[in-house]
N, C-alpha and C. Protein backbone atom coordinates (compact mmCIF):
# COMPACT_ATOMS: atom_id res chain seq x y z
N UNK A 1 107.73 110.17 111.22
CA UNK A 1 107.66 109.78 109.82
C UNK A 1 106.60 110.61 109.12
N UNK A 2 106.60 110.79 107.69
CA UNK A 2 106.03 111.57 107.24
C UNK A 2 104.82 110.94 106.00
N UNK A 3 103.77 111.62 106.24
CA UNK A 3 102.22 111.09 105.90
C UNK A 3 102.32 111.04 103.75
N UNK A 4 102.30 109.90 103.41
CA UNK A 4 102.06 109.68 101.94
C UNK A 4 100.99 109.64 101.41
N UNK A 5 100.58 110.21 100.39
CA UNK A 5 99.32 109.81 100.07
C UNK A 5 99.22 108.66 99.34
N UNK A 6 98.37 107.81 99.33
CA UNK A 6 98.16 106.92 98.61
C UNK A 6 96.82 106.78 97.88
N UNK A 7 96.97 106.38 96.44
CA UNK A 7 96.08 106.03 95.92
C UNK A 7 94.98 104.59 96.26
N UNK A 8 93.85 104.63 97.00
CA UNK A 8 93.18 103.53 97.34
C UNK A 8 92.61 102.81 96.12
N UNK A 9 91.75 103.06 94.69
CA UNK A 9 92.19 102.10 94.07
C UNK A 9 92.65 101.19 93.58
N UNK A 10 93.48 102.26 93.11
CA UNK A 10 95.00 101.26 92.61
C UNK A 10 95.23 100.44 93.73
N UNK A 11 95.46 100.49 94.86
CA UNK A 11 95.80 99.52 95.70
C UNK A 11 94.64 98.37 96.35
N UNK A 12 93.51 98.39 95.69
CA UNK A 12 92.27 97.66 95.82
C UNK A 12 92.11 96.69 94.44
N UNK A 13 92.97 97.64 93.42
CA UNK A 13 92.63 96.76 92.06
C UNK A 13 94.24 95.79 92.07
N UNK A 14 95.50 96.31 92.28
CA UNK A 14 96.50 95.21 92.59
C UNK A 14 96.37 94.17 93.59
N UNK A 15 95.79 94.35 94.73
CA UNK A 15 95.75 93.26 95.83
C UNK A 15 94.41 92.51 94.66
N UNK A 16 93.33 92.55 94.13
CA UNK A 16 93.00 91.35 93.66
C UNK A 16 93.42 91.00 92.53
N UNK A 17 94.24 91.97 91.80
CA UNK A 17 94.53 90.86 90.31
C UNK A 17 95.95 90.50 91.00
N UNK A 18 96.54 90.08 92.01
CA UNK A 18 97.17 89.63 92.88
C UNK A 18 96.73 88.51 93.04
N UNK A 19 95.56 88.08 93.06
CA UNK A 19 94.85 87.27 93.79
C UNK A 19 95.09 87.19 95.43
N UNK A 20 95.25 88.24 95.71
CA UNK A 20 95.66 88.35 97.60
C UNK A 20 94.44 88.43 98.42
N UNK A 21 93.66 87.98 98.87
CA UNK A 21 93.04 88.69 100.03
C UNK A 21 93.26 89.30 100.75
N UNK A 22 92.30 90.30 101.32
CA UNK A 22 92.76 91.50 102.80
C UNK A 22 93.30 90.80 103.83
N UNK A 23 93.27 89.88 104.67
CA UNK A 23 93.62 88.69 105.54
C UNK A 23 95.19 88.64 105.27
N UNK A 24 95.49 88.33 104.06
CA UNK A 24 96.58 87.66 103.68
C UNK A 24 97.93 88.70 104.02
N UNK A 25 97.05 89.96 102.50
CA UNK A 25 97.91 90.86 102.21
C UNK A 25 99.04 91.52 103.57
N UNK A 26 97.02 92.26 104.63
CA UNK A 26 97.56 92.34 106.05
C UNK A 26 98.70 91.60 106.55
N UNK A 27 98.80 90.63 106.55
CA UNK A 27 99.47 90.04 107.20
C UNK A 27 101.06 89.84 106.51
N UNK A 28 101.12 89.76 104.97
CA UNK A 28 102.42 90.40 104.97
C UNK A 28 102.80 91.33 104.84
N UNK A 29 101.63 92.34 104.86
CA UNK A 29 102.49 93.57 105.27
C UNK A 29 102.53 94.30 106.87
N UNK A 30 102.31 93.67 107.28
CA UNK A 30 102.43 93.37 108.86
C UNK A 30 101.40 94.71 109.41
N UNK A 31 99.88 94.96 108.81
CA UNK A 31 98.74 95.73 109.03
C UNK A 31 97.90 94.78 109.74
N UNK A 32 96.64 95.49 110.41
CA UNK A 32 95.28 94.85 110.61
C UNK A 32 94.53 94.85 109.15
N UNK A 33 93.98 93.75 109.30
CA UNK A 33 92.50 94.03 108.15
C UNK A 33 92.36 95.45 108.06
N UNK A 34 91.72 95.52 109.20
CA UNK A 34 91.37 96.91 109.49
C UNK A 34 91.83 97.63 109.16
N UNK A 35 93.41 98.30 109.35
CA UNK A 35 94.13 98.88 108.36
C UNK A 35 93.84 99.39 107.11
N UNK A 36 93.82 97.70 106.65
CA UNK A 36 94.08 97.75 105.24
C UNK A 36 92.69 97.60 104.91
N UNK A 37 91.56 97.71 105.29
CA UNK A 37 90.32 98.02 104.73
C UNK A 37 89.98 99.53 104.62
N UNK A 38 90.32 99.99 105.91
CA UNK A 38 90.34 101.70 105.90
C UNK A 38 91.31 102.09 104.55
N UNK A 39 92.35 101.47 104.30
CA UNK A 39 93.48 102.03 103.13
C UNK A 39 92.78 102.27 101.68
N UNK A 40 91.90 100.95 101.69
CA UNK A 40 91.41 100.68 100.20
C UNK A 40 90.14 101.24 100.22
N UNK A 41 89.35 101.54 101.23
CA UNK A 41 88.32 102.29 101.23
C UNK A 41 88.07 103.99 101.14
N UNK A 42 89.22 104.34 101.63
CA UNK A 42 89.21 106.11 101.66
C UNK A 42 89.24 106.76 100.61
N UNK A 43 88.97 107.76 100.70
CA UNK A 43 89.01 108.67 99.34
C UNK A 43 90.62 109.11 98.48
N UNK A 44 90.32 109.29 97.39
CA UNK A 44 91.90 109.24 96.80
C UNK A 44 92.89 110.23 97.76
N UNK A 45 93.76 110.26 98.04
CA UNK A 45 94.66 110.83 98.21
C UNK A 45 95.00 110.52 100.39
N UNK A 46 94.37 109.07 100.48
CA UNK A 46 94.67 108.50 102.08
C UNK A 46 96.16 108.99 102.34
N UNK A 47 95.99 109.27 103.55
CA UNK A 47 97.41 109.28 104.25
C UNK A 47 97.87 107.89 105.18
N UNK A 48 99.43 107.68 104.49
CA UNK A 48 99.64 106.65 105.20
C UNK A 48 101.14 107.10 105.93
N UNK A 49 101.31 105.89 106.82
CA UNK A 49 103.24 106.79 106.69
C UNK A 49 103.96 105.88 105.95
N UNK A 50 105.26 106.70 105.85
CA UNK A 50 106.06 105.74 104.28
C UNK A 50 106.91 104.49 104.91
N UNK A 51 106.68 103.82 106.12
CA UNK A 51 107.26 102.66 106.01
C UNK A 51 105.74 102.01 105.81
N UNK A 52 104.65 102.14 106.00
CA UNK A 52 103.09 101.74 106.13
C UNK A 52 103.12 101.25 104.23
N UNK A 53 103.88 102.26 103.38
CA UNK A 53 103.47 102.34 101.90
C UNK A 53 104.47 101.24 101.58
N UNK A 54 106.08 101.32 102.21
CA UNK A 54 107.06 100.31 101.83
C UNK A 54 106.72 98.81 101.96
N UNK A 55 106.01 98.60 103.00
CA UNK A 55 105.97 97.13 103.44
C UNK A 55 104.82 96.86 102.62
N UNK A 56 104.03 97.65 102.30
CA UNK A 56 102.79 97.12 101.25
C UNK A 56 103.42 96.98 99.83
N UNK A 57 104.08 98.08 99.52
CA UNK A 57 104.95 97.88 98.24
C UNK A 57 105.58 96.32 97.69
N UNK A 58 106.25 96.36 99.13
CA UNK A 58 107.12 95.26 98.94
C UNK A 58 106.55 93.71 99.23
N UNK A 59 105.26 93.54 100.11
CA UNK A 59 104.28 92.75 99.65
C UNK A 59 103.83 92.63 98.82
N UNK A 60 103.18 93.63 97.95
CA UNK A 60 102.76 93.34 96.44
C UNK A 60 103.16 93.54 95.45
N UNK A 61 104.33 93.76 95.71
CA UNK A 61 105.96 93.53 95.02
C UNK A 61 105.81 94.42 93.20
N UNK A 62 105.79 95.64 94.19
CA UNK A 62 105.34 96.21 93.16
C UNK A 62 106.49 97.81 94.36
N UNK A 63 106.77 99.17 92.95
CA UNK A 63 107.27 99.89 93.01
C UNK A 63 106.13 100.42 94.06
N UNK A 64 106.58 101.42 95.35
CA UNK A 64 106.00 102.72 95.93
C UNK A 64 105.45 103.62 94.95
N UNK A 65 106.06 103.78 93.61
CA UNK A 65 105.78 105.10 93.41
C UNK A 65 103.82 104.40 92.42
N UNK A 66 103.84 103.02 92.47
CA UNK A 66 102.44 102.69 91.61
C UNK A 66 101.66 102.94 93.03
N UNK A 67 101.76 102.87 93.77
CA UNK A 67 100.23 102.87 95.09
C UNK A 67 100.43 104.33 95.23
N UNK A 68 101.28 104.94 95.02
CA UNK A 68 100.79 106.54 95.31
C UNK A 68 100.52 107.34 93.62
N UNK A 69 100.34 107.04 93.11
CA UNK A 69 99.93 107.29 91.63
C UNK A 69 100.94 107.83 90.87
N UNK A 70 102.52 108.17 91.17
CA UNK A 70 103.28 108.38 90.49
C UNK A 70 104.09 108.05 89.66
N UNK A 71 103.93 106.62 89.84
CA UNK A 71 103.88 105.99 88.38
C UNK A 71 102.94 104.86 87.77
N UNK A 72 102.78 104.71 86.36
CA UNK A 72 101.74 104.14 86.21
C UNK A 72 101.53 102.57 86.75
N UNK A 73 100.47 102.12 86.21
CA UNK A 73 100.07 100.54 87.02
C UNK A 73 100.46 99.99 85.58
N UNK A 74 101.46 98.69 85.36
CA UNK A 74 101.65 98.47 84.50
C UNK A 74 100.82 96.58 84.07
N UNK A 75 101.11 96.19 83.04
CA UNK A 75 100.21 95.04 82.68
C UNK A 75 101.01 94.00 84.26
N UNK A 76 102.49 93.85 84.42
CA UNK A 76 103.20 93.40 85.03
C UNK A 76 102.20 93.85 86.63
N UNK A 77 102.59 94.67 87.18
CA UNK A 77 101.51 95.06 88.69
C UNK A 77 100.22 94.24 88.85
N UNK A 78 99.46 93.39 87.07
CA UNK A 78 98.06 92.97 87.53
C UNK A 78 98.50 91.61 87.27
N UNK A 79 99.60 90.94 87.48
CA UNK A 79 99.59 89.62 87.14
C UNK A 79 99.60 88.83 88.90
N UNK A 80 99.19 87.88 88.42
CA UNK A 80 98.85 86.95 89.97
C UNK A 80 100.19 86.74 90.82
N UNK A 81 100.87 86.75 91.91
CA UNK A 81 102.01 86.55 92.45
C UNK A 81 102.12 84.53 92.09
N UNK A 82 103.24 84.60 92.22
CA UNK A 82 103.88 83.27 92.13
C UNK A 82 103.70 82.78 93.40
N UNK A 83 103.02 81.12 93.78
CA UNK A 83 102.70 80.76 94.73
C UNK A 83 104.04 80.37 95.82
N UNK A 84 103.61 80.76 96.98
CA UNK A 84 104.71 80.75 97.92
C UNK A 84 105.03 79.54 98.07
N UNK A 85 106.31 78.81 98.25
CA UNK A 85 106.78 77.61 98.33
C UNK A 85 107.54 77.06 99.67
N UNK A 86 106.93 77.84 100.39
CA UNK A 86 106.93 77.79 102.36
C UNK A 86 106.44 76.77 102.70
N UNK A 87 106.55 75.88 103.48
CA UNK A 87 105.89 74.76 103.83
C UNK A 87 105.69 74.75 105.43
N UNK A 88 106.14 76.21 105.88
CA UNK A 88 105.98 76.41 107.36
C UNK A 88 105.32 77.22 107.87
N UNK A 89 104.91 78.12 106.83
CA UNK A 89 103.54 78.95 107.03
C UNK A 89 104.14 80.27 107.31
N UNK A 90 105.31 80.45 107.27
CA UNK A 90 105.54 82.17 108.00
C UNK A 90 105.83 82.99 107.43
N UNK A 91 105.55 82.30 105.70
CA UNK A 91 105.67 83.24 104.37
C UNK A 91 104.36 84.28 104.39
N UNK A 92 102.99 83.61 104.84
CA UNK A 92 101.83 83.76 104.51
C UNK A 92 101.52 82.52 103.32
């Protein structure tokens, strides 16, 4: 698979106007903390691989092309996710 760059920002400023924690996020996007602390910590242009960028995408339910800076972060990307309505826990 082939290495994406990603913008760490942007993906530090959506996971909290998300209201997600690192704990959480990790976990639906099936990363370590760790991972995803190294992700949001590196310098602009981190390499990730592109199923690593999809499953985060699609956790913070937001387009691929906003965590790699190719398209913009819109008012919609900083709104809080809708609370999960799982009552079995394997939503997160």
């Amino acid at each position: 698979m082939a290495d994406i760059a990603i913008d760490a920002p942007t993906l530090k400023t959506i996971r909290k106007a998300r209201k997600l924690g690192r704990p959480r996020l990790a976990r639906l996007a099936g990363l370590s903390e760790r991972q995803l602390s190294r992700l949001e910590q590196a310098a602009a242009g981190a390499g990730m691989q592109t199923d690593t960028l999809s499953r985060l995408a699609l956790a913070l339910d937001v387009p691929e092309g906003v965590l790699t800076g190719a398209i913009p972060v819109t008012e919609a990307d900083l709104t809080p996710l809708a609370a999960s309505k799982c009552t079995s826990g394997c939503c997160g």
